[in-house]
N, C-alpha and C. Protein backbone atom coordinates (compact mmCIF):
# COMPACT_ATOMS: atom_id res chain seq x y z
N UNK A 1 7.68 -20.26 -5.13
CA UNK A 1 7.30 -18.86 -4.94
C UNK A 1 7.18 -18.56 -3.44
N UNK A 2 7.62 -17.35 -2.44
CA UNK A 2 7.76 -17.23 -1.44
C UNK A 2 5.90 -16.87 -1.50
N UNK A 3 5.89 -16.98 -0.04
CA UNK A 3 4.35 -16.22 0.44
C UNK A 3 4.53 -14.95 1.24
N UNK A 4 3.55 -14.47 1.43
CA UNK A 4 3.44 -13.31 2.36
C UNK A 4 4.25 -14.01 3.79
N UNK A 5 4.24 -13.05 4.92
CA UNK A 5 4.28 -13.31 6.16
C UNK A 5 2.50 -13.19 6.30
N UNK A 6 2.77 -14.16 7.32
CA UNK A 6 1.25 -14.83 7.50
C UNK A 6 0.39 -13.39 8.50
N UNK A 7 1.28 -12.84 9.37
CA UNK A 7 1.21 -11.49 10.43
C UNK A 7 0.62 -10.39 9.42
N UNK A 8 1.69 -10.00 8.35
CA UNK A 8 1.67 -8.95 7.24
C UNK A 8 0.22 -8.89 6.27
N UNK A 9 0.01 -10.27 6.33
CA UNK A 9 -0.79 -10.28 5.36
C UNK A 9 -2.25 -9.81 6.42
N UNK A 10 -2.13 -10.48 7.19
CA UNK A 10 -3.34 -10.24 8.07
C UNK A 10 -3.77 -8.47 7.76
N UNK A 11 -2.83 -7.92 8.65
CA UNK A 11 -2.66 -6.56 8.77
C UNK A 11 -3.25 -6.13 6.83
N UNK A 12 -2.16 -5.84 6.61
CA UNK A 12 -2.89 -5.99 5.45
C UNK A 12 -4.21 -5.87 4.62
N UNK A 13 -4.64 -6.97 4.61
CA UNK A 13 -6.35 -7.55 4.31
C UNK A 13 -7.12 -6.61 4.95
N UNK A 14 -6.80 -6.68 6.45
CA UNK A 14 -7.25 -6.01 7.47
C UNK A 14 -7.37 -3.98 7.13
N UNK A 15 -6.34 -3.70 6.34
CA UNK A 15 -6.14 -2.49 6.66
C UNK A 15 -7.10 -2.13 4.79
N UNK A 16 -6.63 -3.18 4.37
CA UNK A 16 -7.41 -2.90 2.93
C UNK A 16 -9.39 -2.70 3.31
N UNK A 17 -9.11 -3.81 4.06
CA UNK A 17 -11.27 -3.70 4.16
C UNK A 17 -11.45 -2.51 4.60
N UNK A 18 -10.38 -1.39 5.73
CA UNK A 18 -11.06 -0.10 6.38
C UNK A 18 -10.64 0.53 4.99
N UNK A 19 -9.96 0.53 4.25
CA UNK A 19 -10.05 1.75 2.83
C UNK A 19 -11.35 1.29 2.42
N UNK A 20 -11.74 0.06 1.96
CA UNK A 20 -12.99 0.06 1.52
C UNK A 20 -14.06 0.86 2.19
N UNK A 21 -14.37 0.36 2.91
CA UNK A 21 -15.18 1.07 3.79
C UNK A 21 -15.22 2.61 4.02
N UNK A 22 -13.73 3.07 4.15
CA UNK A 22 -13.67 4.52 3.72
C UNK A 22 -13.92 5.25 1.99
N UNK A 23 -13.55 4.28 1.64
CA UNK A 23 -14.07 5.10 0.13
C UNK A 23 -15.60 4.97 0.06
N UNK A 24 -16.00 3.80 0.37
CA UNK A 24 -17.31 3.80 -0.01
C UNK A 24 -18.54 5.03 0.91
N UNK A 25 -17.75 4.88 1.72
CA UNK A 25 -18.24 6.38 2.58
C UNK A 25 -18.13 7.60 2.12
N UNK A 26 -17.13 7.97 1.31
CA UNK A 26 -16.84 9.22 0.61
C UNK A 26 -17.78 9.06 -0.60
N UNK A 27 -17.95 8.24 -1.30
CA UNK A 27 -18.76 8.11 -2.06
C UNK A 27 -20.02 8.31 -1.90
N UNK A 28 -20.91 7.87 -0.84
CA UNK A 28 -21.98 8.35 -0.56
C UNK A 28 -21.80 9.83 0.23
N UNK A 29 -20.68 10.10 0.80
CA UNK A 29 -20.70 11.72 1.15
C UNK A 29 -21.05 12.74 0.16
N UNK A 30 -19.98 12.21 -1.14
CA UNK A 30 -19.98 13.06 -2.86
C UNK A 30 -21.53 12.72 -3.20
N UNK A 31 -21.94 11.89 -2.72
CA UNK A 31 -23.81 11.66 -3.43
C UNK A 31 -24.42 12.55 -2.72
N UNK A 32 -24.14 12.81 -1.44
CA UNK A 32 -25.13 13.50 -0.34
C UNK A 32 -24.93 15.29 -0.52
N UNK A 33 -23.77 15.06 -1.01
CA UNK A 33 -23.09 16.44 -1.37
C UNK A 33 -22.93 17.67 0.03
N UNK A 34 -22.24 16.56 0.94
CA UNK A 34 -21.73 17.06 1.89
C UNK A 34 -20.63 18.10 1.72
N UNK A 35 -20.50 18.83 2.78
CA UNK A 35 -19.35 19.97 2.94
C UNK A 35 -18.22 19.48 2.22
N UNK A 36 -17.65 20.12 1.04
CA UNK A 36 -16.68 19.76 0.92
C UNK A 36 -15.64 19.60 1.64
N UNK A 37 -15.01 20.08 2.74
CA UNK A 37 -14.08 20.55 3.11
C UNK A 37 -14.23 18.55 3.98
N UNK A 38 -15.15 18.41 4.73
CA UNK A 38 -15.31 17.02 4.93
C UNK A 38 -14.50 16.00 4.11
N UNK A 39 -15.36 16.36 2.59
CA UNK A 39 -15.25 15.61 1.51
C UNK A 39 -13.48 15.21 1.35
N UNK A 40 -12.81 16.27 1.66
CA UNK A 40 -11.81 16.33 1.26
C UNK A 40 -10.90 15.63 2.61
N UNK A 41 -11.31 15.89 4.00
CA UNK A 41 -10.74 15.52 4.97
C UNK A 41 -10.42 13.87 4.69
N UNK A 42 -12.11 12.95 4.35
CA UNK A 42 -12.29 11.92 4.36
C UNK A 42 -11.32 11.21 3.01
N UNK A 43 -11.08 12.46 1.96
CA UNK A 43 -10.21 11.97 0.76
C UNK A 43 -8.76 11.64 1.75
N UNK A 44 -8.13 12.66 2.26
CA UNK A 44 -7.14 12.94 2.58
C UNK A 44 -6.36 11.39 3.86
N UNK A 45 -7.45 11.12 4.21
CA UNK A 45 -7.36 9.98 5.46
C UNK A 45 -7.43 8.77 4.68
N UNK A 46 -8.10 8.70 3.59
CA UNK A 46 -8.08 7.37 2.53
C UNK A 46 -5.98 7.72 2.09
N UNK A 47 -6.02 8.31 1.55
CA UNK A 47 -4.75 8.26 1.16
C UNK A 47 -3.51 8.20 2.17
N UNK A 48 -3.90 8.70 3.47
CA UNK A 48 -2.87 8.28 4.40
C UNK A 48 -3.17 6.44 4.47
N UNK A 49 -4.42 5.95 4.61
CA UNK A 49 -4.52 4.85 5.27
C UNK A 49 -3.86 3.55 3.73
N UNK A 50 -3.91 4.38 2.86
CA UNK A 50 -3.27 4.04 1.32
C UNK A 50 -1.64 3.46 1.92
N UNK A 51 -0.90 4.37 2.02
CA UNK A 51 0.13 5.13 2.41
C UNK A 51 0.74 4.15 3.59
N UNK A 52 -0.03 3.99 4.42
CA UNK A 52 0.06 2.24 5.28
C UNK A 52 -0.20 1.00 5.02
N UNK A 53 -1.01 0.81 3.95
CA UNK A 53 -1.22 -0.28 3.45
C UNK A 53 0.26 -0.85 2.69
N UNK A 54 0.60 0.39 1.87
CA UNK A 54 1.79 0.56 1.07
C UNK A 54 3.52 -0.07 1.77
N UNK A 55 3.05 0.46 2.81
CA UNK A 55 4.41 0.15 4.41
C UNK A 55 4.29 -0.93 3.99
N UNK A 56 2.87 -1.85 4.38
CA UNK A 56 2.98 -2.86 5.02
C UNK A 56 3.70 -4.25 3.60
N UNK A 57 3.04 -3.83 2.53
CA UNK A 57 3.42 -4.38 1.42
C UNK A 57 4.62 -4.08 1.16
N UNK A 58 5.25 -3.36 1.45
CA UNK A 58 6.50 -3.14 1.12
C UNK A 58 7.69 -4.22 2.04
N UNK A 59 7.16 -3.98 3.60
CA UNK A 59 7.79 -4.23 4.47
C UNK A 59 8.31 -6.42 4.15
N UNK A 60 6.80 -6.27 3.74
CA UNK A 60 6.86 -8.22 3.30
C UNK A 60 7.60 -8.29 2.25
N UNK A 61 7.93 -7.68 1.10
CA UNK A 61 8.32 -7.51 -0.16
C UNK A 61 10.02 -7.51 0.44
N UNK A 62 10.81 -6.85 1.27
CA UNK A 62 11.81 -6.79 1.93
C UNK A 62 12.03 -7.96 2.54
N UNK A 63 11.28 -7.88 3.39
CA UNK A 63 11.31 -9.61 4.15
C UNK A 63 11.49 -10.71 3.38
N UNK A 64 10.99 -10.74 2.66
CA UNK A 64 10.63 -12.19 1.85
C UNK A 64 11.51 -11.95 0.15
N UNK A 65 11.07 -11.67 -0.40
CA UNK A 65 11.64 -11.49 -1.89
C UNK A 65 12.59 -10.47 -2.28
N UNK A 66 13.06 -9.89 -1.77
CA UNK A 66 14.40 -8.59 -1.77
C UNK A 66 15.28 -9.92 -0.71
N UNK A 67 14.77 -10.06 0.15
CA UNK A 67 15.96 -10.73 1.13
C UNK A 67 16.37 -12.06 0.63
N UNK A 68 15.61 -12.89 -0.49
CA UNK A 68 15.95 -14.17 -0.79
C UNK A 68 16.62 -14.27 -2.46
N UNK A 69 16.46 -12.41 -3.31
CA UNK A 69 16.64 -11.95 -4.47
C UNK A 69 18.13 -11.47 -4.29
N UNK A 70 18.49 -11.09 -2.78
CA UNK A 70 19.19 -10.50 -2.60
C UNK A 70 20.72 -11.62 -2.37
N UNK A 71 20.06 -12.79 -1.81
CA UNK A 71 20.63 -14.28 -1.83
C UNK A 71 21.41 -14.90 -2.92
N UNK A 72 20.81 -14.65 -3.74
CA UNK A 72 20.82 -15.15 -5.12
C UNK A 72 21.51 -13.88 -5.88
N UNK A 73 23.00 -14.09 -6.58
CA UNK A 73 23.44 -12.76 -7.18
C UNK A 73 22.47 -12.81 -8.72
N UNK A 74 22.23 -13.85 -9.24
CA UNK A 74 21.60 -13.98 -10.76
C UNK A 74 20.42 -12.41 -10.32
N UNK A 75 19.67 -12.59 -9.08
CA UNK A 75 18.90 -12.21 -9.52
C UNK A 75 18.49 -10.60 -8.22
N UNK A 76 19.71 -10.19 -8.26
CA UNK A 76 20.40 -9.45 -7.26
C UNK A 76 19.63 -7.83 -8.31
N UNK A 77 20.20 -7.94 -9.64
CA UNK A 77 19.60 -6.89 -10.27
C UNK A 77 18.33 -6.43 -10.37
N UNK A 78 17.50 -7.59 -10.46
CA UNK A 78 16.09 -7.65 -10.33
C UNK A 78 15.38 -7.25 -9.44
N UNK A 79 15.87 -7.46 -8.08
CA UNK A 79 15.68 -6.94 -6.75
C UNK A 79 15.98 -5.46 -7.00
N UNK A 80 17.18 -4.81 -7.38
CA UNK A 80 16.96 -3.76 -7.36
C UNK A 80 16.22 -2.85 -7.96
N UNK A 81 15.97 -3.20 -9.58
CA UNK A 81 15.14 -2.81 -10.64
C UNK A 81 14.13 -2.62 -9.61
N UNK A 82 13.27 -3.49 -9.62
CA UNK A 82 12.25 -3.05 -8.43
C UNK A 82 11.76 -2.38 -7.89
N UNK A 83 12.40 -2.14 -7.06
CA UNK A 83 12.83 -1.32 -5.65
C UNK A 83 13.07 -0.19 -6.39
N UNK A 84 13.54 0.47 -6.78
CA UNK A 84 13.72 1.50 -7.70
C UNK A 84 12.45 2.17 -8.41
N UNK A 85 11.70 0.93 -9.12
CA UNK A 85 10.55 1.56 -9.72
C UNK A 85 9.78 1.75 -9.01
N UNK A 86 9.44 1.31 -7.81
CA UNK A 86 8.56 1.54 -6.89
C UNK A 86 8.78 3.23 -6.42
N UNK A 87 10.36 3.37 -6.14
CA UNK A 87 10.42 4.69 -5.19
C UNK A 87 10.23 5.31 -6.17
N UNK A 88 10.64 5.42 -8.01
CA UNK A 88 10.03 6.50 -8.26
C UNK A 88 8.67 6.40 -8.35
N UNK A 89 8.15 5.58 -8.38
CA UNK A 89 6.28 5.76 -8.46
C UNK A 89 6.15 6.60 -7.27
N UNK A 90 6.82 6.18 -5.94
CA UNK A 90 6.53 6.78 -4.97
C UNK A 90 6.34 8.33 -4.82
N UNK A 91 7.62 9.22 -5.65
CA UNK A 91 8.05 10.34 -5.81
C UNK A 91 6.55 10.79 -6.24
N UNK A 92 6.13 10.65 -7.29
CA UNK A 92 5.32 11.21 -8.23
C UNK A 92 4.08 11.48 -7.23
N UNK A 93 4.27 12.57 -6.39
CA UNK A 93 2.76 12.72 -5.38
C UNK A 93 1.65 12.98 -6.42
């Protein structure tokens, strides 16, 4: 089984703990029942920082398992299947 890139993953981990930290902040904002318009800023910046996390997983997913799927014709389809279901998940804002 391939691994992450050791760089990617960092980033990564890294970029996952600040969503935590941002949701859990919105969460106590929605308790405090702050301005919405806040509420919504702080939604809106979780989902960009989503949105990079997403890059970065993707970017290793290319690197590593599309590029070694892509090697291999058996399993050339599979790679694409994939890749495919992802972009339409992507579509669906």
């Amino acid at each position: 089984m391939l691994r992450l890139d050791q760089k990617l993953k960092k980033r990564a981990v890294h970029r996952s703990k600040i969503i935590q930290g941002q949701i859990k902040g919105l969460t106590r904002g929605i308790e405090r029942e702050e301005y919405c318009t806040n509420l919504l800023m702080q939604s809106l910046a979780i989902i960009n920082s989503l949105k990079s996390l997403n890059t970065l997983l993707l970017e290793n997913h290319l690197r590593t398992h599309v590029k070694h799927q892509l090697a291999d014709h058996r399993q050339e389809k599979k790679a694409i299947e994939e890749l495919l279901t992802v972009y339409k998940l992507s579509e669906n804002k």
